[in-house]
Protein backbone atom coordinates (compact mmCIF):
# COMPACT_ATOMS: atom_id res chain seq x y z
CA UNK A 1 48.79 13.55 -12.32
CA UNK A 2 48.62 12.08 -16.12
CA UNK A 3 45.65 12.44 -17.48
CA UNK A 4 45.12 10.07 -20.65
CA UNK A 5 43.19 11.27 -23.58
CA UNK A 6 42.39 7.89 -25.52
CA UNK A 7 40.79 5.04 -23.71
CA UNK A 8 42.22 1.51 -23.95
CA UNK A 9 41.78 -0.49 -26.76
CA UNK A 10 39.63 -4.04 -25.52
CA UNK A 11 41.54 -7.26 -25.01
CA UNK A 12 41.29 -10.38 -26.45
CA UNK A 13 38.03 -12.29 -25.46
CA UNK A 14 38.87 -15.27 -22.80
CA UNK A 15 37.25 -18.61 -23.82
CA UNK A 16 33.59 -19.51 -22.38
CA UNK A 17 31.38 -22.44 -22.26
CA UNK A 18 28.10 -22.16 -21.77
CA UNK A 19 27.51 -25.95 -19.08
CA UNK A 20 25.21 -28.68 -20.40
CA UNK A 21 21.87 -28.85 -20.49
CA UNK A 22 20.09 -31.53 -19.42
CA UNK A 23 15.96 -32.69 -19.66
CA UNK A 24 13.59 -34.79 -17.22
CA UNK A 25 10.03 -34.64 -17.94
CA UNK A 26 8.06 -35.76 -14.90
CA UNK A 27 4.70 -35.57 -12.53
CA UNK A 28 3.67 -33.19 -15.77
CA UNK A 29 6.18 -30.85 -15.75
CA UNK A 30 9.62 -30.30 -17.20
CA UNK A 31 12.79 -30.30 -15.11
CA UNK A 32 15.40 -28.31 -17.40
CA UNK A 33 18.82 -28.63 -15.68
CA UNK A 34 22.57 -26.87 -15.79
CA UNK A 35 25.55 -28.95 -14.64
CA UNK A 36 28.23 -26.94 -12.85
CA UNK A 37 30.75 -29.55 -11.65
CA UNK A 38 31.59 -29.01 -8.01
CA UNK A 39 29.15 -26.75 -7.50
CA UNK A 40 27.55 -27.08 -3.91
CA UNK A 41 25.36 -24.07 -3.84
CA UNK A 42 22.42 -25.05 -6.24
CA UNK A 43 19.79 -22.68 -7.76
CA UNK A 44 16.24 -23.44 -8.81
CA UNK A 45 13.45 -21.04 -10.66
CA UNK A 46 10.03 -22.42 -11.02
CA UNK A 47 8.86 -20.77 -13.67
CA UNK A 48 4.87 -20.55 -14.31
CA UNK A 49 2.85 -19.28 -17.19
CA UNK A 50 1.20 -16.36 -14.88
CA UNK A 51 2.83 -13.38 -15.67
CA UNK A 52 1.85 -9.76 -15.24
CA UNK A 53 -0.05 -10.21 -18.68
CA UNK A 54 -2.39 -12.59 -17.38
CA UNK A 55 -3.77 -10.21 -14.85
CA UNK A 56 -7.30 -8.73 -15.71
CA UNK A 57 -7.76 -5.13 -16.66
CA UNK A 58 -8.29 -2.41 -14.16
CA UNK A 59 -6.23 -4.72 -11.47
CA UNK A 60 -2.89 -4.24 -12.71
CA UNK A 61 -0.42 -5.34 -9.86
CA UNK A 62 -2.14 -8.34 -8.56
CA UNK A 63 0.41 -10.98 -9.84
CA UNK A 64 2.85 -8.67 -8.13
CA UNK A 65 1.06 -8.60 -4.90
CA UNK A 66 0.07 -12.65 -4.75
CA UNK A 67 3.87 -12.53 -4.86
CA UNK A 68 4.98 -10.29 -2.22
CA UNK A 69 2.21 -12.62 -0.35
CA UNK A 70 3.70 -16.30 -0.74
CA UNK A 71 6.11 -16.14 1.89
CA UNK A 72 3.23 -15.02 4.42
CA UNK A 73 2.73 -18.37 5.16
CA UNK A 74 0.93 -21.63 3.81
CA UNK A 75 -2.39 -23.84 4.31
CA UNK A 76 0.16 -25.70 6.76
CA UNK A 77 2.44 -23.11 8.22
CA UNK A 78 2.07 -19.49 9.28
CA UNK A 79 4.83 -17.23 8.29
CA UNK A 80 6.97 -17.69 11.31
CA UNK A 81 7.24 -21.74 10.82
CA UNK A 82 7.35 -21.43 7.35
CA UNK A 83 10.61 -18.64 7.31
CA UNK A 84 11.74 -21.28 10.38
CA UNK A 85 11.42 -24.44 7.69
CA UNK A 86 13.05 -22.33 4.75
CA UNK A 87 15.92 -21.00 7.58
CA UNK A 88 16.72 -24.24 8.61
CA UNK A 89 17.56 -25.64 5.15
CA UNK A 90 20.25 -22.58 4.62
CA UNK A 91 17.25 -21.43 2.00
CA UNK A 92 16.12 -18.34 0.37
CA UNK A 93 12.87 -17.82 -1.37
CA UNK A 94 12.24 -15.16 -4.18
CA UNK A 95 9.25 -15.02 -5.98
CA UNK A 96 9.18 -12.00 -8.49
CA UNK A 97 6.31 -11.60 -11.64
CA UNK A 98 7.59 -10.02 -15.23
CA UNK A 99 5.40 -9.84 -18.73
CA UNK A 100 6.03 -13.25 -19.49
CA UNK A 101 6.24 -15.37 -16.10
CA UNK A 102 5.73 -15.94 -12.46
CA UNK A 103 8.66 -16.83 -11.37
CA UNK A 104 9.74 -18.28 -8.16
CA UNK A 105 13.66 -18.43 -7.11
CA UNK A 106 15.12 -20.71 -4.86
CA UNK A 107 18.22 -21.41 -3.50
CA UNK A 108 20.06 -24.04 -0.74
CA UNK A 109 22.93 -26.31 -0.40
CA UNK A 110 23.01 -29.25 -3.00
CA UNK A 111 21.78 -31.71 -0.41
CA UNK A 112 19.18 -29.32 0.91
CA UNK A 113 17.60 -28.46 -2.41
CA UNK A 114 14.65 -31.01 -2.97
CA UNK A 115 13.79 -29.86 0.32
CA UNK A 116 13.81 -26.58 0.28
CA UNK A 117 11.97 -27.61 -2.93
CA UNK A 118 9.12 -28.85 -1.22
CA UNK A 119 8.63 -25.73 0.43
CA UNK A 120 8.62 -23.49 -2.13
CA UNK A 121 6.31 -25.78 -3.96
CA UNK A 122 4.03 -25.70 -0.71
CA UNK A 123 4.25 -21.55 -0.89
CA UNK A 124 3.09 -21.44 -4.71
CA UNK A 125 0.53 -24.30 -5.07
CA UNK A 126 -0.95 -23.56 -1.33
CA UNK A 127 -0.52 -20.54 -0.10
CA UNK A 128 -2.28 -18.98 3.12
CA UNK A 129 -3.53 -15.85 1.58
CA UNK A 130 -4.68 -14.98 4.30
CA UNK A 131 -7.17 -11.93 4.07
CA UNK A 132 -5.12 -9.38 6.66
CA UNK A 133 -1.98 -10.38 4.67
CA UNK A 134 -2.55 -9.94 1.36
CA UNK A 135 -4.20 -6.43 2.49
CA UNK A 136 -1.33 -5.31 4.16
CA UNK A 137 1.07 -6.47 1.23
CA UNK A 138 -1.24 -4.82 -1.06
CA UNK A 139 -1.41 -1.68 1.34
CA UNK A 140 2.93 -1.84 1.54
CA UNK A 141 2.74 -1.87 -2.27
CA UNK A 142 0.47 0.88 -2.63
CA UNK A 143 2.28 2.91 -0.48
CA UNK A 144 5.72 1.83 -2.14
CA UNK A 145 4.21 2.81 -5.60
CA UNK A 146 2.82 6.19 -4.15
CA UNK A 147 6.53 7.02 -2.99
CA UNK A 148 7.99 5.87 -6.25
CA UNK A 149 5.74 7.75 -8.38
CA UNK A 150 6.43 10.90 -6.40
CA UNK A 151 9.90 11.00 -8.09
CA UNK A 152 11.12 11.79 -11.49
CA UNK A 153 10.97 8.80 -14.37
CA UNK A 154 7.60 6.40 -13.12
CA UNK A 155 4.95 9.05 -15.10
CA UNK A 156 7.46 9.49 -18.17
CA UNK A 157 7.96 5.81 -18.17
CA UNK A 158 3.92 5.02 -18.41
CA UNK A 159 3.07 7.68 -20.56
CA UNK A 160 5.52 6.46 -22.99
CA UNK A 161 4.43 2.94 -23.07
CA UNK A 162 0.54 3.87 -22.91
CA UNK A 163 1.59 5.74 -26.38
CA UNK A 164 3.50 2.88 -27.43
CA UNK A 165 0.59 0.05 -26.84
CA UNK A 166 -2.16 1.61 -25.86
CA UNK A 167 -3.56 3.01 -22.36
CA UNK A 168 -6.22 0.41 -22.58
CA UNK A 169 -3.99 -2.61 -23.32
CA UNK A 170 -2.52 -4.22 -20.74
CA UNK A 171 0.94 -3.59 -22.39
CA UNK A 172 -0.03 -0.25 -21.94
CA UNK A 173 -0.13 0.19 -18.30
CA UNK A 174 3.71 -0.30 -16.02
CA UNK A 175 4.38 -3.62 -15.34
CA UNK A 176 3.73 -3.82 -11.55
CA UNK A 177 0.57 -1.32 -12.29
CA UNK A 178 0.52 2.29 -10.65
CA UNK A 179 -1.06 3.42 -7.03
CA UNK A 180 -4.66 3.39 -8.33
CA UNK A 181 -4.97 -0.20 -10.05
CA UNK A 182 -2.90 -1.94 -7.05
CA UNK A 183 -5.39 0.23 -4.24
CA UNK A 184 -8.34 -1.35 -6.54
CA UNK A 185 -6.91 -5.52 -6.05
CA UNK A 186 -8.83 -6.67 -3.66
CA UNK A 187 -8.07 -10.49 -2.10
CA UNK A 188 -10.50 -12.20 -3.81
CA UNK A 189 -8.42 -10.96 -6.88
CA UNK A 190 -5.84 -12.42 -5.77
CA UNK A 191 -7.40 -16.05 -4.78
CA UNK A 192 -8.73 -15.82 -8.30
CA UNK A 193 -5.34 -15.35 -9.92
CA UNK A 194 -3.55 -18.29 -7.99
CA UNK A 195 -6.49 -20.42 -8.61
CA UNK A 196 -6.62 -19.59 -12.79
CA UNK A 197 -2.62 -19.13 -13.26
CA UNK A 198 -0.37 -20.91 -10.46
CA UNK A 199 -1.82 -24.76 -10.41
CA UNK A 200 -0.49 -25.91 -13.46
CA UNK A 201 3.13 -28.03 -13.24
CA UNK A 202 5.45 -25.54 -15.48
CA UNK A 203 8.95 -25.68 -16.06
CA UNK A 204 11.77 -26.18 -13.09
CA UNK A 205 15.18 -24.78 -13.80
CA UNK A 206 18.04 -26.00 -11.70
CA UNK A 207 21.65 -25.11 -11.85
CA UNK A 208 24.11 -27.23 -9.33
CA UNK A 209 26.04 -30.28 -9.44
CA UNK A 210 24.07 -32.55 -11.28
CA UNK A 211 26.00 -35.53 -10.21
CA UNK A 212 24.66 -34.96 -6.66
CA UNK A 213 21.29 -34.06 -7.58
CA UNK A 214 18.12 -35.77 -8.58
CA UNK A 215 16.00 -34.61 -11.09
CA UNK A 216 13.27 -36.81 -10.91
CA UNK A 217 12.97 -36.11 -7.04
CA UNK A 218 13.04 -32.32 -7.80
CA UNK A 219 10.58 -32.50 -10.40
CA UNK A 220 8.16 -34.54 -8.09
CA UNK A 221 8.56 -31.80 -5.35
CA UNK A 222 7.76 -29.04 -8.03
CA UNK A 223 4.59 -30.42 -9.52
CA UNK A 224 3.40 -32.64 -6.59
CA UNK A 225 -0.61 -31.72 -6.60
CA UNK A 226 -0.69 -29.98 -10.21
CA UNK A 227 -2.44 -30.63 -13.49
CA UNK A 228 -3.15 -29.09 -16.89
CA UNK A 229 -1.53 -28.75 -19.75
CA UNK A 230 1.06 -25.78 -20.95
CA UNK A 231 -0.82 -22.41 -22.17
CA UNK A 232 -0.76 -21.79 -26.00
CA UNK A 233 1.55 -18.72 -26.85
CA UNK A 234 -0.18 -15.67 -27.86
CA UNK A 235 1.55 -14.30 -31.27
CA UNK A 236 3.59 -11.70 -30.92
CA UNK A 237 2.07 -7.89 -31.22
CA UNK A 238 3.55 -6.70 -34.27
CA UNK A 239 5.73 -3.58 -35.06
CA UNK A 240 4.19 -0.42 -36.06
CA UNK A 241 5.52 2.70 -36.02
CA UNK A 242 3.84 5.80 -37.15
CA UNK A 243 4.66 8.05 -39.78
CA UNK A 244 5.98 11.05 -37.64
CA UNK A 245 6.80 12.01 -34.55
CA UNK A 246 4.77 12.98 -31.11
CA UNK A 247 5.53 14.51 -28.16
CA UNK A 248 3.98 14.07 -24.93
CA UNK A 249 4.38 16.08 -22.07
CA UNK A 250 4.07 15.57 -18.63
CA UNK A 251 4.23 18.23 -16.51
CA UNK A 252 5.90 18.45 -12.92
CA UNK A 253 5.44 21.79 -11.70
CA UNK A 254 8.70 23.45 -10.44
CA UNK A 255 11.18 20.61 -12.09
CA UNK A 256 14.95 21.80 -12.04
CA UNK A 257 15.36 19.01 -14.65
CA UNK A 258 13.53 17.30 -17.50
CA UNK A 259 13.09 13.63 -17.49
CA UNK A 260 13.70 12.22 -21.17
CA UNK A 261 12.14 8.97 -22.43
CA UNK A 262 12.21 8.34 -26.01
CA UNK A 263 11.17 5.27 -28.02
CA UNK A 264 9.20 3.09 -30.57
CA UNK A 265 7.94 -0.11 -30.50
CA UNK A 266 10.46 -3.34 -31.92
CA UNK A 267 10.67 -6.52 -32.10
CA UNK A 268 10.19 -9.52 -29.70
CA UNK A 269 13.11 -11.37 -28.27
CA UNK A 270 12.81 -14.14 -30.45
CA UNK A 271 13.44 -12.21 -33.25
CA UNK A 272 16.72 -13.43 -35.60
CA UNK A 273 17.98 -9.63 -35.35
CA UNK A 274 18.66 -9.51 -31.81
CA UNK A 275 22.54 -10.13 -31.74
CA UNK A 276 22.64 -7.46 -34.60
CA UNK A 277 20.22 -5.13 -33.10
CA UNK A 278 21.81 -5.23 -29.49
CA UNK A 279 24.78 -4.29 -31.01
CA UNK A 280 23.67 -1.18 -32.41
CA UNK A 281 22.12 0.15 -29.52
CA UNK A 282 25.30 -0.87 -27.62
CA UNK A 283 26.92 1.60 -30.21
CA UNK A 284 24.19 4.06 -30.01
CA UNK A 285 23.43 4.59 -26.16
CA UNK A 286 24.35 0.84 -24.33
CA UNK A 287 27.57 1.69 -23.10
CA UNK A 288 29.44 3.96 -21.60
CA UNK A 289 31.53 5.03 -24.63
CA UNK A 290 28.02 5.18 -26.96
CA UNK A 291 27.67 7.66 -29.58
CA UNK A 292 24.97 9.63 -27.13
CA UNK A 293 26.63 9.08 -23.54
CA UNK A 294 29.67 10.72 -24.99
CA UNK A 295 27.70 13.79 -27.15
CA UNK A 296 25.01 14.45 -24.44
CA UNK A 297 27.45 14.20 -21.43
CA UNK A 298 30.90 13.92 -22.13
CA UNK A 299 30.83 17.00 -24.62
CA UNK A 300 27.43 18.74 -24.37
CA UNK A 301 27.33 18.08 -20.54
CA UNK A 302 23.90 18.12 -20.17
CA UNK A 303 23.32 15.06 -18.03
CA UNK A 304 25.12 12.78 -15.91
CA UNK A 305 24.53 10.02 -18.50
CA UNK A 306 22.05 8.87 -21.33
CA UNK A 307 21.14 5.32 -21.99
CA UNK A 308 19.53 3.55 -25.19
CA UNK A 309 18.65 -0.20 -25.57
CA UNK A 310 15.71 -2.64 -26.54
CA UNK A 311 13.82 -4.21 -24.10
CA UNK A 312 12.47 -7.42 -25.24
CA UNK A 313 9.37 -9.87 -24.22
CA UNK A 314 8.11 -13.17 -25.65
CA UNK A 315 5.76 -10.86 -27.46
CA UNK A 316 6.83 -7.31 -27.78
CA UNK A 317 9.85 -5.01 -27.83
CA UNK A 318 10.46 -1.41 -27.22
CA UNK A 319 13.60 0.58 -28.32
CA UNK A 320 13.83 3.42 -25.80
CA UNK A 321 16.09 6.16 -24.62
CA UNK A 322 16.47 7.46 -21.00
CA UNK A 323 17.74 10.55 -19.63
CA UNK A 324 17.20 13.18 -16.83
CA UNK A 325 18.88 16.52 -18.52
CA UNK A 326 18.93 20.12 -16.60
CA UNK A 327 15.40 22.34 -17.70
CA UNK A 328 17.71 24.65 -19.71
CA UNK A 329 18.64 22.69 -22.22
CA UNK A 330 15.68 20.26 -22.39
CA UNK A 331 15.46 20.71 -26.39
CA UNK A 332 18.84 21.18 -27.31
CA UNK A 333 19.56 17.61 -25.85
CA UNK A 334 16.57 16.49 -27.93
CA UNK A 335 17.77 17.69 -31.02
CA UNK A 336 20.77 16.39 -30.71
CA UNK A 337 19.49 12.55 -29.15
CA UNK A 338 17.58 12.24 -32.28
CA UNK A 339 20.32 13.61 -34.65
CA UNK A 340 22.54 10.76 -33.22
CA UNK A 341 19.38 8.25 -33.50
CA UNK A 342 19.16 9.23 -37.07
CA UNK A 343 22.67 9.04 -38.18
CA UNK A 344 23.34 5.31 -36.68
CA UNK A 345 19.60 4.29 -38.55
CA UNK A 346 21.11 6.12 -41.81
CA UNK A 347 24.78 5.20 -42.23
CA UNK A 348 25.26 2.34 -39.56
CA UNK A 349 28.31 2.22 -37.53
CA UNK A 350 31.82 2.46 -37.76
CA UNK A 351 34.29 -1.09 -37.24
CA UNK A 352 35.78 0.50 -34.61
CA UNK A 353 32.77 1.58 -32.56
CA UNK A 354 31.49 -2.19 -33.57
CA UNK A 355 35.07 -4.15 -32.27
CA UNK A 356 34.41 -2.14 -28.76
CA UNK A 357 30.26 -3.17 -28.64
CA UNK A 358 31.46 -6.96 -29.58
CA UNK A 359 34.28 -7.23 -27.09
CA UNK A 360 31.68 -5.98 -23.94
CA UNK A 361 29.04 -7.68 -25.24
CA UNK A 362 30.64 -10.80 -25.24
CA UNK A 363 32.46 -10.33 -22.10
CA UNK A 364 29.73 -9.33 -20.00
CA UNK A 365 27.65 -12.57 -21.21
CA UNK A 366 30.79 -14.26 -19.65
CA UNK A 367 30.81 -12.03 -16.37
CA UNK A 368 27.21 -12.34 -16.19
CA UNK A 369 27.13 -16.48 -16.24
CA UNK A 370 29.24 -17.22 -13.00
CA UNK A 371 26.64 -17.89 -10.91
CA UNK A 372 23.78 -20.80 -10.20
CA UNK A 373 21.42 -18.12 -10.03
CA UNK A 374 22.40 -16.47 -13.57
CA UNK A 375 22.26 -19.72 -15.35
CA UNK A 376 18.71 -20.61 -14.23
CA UNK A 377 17.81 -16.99 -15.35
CA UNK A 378 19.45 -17.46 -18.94
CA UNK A 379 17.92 -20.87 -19.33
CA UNK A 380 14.31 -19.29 -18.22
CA UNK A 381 15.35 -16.85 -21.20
CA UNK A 382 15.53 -20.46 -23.45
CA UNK A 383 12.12 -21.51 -22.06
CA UNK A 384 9.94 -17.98 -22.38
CA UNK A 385 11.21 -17.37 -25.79
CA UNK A 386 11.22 -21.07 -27.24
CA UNK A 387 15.29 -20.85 -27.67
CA UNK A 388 17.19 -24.17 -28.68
CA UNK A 389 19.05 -25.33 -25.54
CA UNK A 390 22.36 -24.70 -28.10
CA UNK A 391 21.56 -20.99 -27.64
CA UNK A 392 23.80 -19.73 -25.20
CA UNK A 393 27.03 -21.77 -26.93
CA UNK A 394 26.13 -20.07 -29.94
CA UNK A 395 25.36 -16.48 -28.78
CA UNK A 396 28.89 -15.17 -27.85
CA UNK A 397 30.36 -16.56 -30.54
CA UNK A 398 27.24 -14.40 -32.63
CA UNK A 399 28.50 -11.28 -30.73
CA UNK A 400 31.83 -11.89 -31.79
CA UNK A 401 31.76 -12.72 -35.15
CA UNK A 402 28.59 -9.67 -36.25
CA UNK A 403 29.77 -7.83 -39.22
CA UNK A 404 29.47 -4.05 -40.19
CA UNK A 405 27.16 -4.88 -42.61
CA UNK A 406 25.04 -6.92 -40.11
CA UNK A 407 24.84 -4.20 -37.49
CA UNK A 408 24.26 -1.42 -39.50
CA UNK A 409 21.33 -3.07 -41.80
CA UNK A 410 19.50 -4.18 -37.78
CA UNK A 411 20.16 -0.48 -37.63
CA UNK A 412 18.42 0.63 -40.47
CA UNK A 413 15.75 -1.54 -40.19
CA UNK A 414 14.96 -1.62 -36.34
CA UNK A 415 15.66 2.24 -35.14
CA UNK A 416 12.88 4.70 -36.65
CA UNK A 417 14.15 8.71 -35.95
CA UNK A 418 10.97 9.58 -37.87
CA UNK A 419 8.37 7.43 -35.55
CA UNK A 420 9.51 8.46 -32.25
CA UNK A 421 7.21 9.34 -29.41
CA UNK A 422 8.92 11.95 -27.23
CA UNK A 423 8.26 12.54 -23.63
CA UNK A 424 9.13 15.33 -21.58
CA UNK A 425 8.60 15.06 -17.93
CA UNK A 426 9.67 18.35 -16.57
CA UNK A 427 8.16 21.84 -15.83
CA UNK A 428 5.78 22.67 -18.77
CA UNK A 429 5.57 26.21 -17.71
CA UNK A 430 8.84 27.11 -18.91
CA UNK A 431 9.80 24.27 -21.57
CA UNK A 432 6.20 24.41 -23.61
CA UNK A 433 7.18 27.19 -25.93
CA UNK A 434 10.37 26.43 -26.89
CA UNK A 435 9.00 22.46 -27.56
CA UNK A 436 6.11 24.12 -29.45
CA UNK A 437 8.55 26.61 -31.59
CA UNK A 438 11.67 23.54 -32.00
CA UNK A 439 8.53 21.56 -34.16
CA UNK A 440 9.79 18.25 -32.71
CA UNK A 441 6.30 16.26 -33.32
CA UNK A 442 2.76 16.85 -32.59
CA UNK A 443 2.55 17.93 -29.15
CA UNK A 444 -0.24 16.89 -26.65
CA UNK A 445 -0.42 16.95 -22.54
CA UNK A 446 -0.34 13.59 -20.73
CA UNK A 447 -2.91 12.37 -18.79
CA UNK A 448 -0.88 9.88 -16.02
């Protein structure tokens, strides 16, 4: 056995073109397209301006379960003829909610598409909602959440992003809402979301062979039945970040392990930093070889890994750090995460660490746009965030050419060691004191 001490340098980055974009406006609604030459399996998103933050307060989770409901059935089918219709086209159906959209995925052979189109225009605009359905979706959910919440990483996750925004805010509360708020939709909250948020045309994506496809017929299919015009843009939320630290604990009686998750508030998507910014936290936590995977597990060992990155919306971000580390060592691995969050915000980060961030960066982009279904994901990324449709030819070539200097001033002026909000999710019984004595923040029990 040989065991090598130095990892292998990256290679040079193989050539990638990002396809064209093309644009049909029609029945209302915008059909944004993607050739890929040859390409007989086509993807479609129809993407709607009814995301999770549209739902009303107290009833977080309803987008999520009107969702889970569509393929129950329509006004004209029950579920069995509709799956029957969608099987018979070689289609599949995936409606999914995030912060900024309702989306609904389709895909089916090239000639199949407009279609399978039809049908999963038929399941969004006119849906059966029936009343034992949507119950038993919403009861599935419940139970789903109840099961994931019983584990390690749900309550750290909420409490750090009702410090973050606010527990009262809507981007305060988890994204698909918790047990309680999804128990509380009922199905007329449900009815009243489709009928507020899912009748208006919105935006198709398609990704196929555009010399076999037609547009126009697509777009008919998509918005056949709609009306109303596109929903102004809220502005985005802002960045503040207090003047010192806070830690939050959340206890779980018993823990073997503490569950870390550390973070501010950042920018939205949008923002002209986000090459630079990504790259940083590729350096700092985003990869493998990051500055805290290899301190906090490769030569501390005190977790199987340790992750840092922004997460970005049309009108927030969050900078945030996630790890599970063993009970023993809960502060020590604090101390040192934020000693390694402070030094990349103080003095940047090294060419070499950069030339290994670029190289994955820009090759995953590549690895990552293969597929039909990836490309009508990136261009939904063009659409939410009001990106030029030259965006994704450009963006590589951004990743590639970042200097030092870039990265390390996105550093300095996007990561905040001093304006953290730390949360523990572990056994307070035994890691209170030593929290209390290490002086990390102000420290205060969570109520999730």
């Amino acid at each position: 056995m040989t065991l090598i001490a130095t990892r292998p340098d990256s290679g040079e980055p193989r050539p990638y073109q990002f396809p064209q974009i093309q644009r049909v406006t029609v029945g209302g609604g915008t059909v944004i397209a993607a050739h890929l030459a040859g390409q007989q399996l086509a993807s479609a998103l129809l993407l709607l301006d009814a995301g999770a933050a549209r739902e009303p307060g107290g009833r977080e989770g309803t987008a999520t379960v009107l969702a889970k409901s569509l393929e129950e059935g329509t006004k004209s089918r029950d579920s069995t003829a509709y799956a029957l219709a969608l099987e018979s086209l070689g289609a599949a159906l995936s409606p999914s909610v995030d912060w900024d959209a309702f989306r609904i995925g389709l895909s089916a052979p090239v000639p199949q598409l407009a279609g399978a189109m039809r049908l999963a225009a038929e399941a969004s605009r006119t849906p059966r909602l029936d009343p034992a359905d949507v119950t038993r979706v919403r009861d599935d959910e419940v139970t789903a959440l109840r099961m994931d919440w019983a584990e390690p990483g749900p309550r750290a996750d909420a409490a750090l992003r009702a410090d973050l925004f606010g527990a009262a805010e809507r981007y305060g509360r988890p994204l698909h809402g918790d047990p309680a708020s999804v128990a509380a939709v009922t199905v007329d909250d449900v009815l009243a979301f489709h009928r507020q948020w899912m009748l208006r045309p919105g935006v198709l994506l398609v990704a196929g062979d555009l010399d076999t496809l037609d547009l126009e017929e697509l777009g008919e299919a998509a918005f056949a039945g709609t009306s109303g015009d596109p929903l102004a843009v809220d502005p985005p939320l802002g960045v503040p970040v207090r003047g010192e630290r806070r830690t939050v604990l959340v206890d779980r009686p018993g823990s073997v392990q503490s569950t870390l998750r550390i973070g501010h508030r950042a920018p939205e998507r949008a923002t002209p930093d986000y090459v630079a910014m990504t790259l940083a936290a590729t350096v700092l936590g985003g990869a493998f070889t990051s500055r805290l995977n290899h301190l906090i597990r490769e030569v501390k060992g005190y977790s199987y890994g340790i992750r840092g990155s922004y997460a970005m919306t049309r009108r927030f971000g969050r900078f945030e750090v996630a790890a599970g580390v063993q009970t023993a060592v809960t502060v020590p691995a604090i101390v040192d995460t934020l000693g390694e969050i402070a030094r990349t915000e103080l003095d940047g980060v090294t060419e070499e660490e950069l030339a290994v961030a670029r190289s994955w960066r820009a090759g995953q982009l590549s690895v990552e746009m293969q597929t039909p279904g990836s490309i009508v994901n990136a261009l939904s990324t063009l659409v939410v965030h009001g990106l030029p449709d030259d965006y994704y030819a450009t963006l590589r070539r951004d990743f590639l050419e970042a200097t030092v200097e870039q990265v390390s001033a996105a550093a300095g002026a996007h990561l905040h060691a001093r304006g953290l909000t730390l949360v523990i999710e572990g056994d307070a019984a035994v890691i209170r004191d030593e929290l209390t004595a290490a002086d990390l923040g102000e420290l205060v029990d969570s109520e999730i």
